[in-house]
N, C-alpha and C. Protein backbone atom coordinates (compact mmCIF):
# COMPACT_ATOMS: atom_id res chain seq x y z
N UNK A 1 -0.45 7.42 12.74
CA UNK A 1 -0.65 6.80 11.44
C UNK A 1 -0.07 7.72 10.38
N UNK A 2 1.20 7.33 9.53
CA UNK A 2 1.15 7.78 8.53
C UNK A 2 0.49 7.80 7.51
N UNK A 3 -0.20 7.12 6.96
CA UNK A 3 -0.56 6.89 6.11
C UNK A 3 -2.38 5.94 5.75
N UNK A 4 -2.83 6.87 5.07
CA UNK A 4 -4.12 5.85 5.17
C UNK A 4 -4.71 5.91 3.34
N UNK A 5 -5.38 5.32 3.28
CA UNK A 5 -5.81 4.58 1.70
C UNK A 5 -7.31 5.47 1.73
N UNK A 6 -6.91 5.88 0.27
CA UNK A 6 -7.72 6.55 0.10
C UNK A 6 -9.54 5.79 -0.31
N UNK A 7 -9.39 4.41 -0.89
CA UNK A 7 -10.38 3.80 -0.88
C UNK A 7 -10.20 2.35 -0.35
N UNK A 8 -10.82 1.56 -0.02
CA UNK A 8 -10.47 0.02 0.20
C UNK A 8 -10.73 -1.02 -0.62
N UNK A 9 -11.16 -0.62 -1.70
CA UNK A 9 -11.59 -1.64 -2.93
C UNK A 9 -10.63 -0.81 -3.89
N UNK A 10 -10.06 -2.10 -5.19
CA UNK A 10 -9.04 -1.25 -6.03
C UNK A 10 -9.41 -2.68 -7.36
N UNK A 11 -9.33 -2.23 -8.44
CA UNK A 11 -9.42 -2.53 -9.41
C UNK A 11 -7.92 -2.88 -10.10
N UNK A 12 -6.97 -2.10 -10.16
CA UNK A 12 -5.64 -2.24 -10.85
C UNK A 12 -4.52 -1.60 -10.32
N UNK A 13 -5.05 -0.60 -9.27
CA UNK A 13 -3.96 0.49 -8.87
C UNK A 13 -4.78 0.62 -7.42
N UNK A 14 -3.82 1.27 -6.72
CA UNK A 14 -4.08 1.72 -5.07
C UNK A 14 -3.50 3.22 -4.69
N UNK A 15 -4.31 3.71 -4.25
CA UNK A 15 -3.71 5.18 -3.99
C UNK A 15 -3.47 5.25 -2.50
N UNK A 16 -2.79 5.81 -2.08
CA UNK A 16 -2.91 5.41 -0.62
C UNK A 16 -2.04 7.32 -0.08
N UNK A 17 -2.68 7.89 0.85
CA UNK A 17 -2.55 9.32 1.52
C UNK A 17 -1.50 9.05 2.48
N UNK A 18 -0.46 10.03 2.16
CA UNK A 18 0.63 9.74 2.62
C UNK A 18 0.93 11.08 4.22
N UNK A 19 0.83 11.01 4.95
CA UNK A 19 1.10 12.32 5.80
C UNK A 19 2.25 12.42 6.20
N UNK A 20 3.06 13.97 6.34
CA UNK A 20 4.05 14.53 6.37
C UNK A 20 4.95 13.47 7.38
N UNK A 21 6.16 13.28 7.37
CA UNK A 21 7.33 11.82 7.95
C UNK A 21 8.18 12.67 7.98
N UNK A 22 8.99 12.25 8.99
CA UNK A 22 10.67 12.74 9.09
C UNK A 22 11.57 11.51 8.09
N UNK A 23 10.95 10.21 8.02
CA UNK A 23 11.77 9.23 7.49
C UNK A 23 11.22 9.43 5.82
N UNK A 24 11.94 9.07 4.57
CA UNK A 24 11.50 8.95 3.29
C UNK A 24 11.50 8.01 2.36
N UNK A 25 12.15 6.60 3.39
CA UNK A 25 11.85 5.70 2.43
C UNK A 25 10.73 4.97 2.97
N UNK A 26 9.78 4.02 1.88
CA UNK A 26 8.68 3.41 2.62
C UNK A 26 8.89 2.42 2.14
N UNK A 27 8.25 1.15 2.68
CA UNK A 27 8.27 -0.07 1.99
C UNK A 27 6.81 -0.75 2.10
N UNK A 28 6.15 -1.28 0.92
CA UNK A 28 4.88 -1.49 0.89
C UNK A 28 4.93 -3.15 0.43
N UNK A 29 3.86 -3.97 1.03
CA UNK A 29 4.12 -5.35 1.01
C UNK A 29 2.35 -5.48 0.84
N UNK A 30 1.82 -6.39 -0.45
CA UNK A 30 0.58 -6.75 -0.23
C UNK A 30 0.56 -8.20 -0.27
N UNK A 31 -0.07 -8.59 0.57
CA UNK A 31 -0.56 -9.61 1.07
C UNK A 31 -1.81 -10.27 0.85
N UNK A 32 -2.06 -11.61 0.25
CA UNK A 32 -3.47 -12.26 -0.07
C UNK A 32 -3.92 -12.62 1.06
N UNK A 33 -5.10 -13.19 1.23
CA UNK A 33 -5.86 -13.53 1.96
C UNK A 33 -4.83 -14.74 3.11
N UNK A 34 -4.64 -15.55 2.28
CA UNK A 34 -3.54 -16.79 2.76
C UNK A 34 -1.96 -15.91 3.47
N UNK A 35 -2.05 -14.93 2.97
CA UNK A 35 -0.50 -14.43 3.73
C UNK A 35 0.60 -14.46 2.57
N UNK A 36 0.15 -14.97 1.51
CA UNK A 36 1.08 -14.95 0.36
C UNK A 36 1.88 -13.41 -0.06
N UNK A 37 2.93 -13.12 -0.60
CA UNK A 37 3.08 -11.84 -0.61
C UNK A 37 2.95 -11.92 -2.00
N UNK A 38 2.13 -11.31 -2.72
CA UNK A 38 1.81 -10.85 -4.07
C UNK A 38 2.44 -9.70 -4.87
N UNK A 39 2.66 -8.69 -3.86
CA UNK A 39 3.56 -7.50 -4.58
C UNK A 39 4.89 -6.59 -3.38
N UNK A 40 6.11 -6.29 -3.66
CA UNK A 40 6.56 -5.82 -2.82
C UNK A 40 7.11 -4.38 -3.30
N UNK A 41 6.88 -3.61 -2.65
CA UNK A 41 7.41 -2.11 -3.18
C UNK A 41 8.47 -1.80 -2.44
N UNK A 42 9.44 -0.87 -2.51
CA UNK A 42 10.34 0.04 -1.47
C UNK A 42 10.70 1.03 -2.85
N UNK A 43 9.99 2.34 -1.61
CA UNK A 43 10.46 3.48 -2.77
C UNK A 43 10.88 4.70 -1.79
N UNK A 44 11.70 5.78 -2.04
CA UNK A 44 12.29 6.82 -1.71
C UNK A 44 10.84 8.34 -1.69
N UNK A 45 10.51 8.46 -0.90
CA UNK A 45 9.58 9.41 -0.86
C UNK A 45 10.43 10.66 -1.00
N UNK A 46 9.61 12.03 -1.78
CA UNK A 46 9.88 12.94 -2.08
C UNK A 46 9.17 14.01 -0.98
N UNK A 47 10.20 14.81 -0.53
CA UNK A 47 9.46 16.22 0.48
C UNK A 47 8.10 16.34 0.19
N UNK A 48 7.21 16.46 0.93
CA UNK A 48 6.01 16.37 0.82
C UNK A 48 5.05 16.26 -0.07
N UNK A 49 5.65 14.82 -0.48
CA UNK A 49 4.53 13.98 -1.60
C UNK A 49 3.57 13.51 -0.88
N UNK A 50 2.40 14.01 -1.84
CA UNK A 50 1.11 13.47 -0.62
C UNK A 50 0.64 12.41 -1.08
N UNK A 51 0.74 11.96 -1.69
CA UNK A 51 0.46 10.28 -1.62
C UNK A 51 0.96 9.47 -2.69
N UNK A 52 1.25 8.02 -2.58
CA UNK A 52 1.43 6.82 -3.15
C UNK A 52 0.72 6.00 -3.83
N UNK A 53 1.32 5.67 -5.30
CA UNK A 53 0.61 4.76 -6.04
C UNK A 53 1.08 3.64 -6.71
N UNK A 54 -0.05 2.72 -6.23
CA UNK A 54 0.78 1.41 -6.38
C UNK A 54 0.06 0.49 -8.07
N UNK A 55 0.72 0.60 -8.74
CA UNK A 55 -0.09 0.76 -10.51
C UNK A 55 0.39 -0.99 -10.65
N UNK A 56 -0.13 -1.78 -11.52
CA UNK A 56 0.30 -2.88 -11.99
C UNK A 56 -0.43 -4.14 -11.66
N UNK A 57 -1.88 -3.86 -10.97
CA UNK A 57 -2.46 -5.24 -10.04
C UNK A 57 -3.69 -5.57 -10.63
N UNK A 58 -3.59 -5.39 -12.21
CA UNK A 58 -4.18 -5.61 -12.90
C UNK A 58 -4.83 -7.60 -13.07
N UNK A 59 -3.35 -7.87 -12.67
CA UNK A 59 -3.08 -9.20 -12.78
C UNK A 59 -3.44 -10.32 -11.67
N UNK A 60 -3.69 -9.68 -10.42
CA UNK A 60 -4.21 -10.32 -8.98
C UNK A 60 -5.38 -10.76 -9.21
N UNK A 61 -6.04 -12.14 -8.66
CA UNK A 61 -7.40 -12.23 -8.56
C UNK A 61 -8.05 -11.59 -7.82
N UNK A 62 -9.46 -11.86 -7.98
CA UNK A 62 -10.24 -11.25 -6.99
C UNK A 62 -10.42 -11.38 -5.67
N UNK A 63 -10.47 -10.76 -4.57
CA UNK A 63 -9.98 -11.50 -3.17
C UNK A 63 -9.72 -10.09 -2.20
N UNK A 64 -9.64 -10.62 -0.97
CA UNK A 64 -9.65 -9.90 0.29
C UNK A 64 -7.61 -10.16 0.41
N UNK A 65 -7.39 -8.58 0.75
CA UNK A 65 -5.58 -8.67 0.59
C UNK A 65 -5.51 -7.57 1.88
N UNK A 66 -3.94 -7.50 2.01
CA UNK A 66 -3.41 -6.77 3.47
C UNK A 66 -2.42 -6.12 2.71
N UNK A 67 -2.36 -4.73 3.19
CA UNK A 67 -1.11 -3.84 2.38
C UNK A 67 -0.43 -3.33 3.75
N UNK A 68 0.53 -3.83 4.06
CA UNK A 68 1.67 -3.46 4.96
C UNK A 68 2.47 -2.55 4.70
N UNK A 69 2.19 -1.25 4.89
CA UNK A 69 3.26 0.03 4.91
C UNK A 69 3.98 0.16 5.98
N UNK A 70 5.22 0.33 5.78
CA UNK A 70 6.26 0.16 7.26
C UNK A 70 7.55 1.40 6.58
N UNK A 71 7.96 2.76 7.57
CA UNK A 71 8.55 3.34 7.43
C UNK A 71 9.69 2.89 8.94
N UNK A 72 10.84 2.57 8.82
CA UNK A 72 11.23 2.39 10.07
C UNK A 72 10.70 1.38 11.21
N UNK A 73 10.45 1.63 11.80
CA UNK A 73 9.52 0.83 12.92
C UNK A 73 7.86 1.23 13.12
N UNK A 74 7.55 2.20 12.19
CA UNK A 74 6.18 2.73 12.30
C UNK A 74 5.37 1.76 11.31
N UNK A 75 4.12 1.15 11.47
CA UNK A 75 3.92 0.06 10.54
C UNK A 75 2.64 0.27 10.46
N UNK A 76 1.95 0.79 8.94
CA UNK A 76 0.02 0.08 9.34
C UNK A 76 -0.18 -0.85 8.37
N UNK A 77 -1.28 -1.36 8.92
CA UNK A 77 -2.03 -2.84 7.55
C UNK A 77 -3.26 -2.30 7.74
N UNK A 78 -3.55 -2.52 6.66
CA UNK A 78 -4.75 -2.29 5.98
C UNK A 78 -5.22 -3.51 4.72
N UNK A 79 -6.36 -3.18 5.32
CA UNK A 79 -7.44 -4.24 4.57
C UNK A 79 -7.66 -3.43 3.20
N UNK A 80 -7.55 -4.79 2.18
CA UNK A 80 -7.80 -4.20 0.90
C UNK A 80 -9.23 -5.27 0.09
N UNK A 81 -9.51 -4.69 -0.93
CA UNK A 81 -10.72 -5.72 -1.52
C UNK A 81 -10.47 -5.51 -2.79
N UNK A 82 -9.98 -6.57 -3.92
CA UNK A 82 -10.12 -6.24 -5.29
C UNK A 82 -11.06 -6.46 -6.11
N UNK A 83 -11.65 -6.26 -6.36
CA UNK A 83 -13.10 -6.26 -7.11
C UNK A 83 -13.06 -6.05 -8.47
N UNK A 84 -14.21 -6.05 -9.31
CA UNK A 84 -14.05 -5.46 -10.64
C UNK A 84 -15.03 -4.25 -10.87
């Protein structure tokens, strides 16, 4: 696992713990409950940046979502909860 979230409930932003990769680009995909894709990221990671933030989800309803991080062929999902 590269990568794991630092909490599972998020209000506007997502932080998510990034562990040391040979690969540096990531691509992050969140997903609603239905499978809808709501937000898509791809960003260039920096030498040992320890983690990722995903700012702007201010605007999502409230609801049970899936955040798909995929570096290469290495892939996790994770369960998310937006709450207030």
């Amino acid at each position: 696992m590269f990568a794991k979230v630092r909490s599972s409930t998020f209000i506007d932003t997502l932080k998510v713990e990034l562990a040391s990769t040979s690969r540096n680009s990531l691509k992050a995909v969140l997903r609603d409950d239905a499978g809808t894709i709501c937000r898509n990221y791809e960003t260039n990671l920096e030498i040992g940046q320890p983690e990722l933030t995903l700012k702007g989800l201010n605007d999502l309803p409230y609801g049970v979502y899936t955040l798909v991080l995929s570096q290469g062929e290495d892939e996790v999902r994770l369960r998310m909860v937006k709450r207030v």
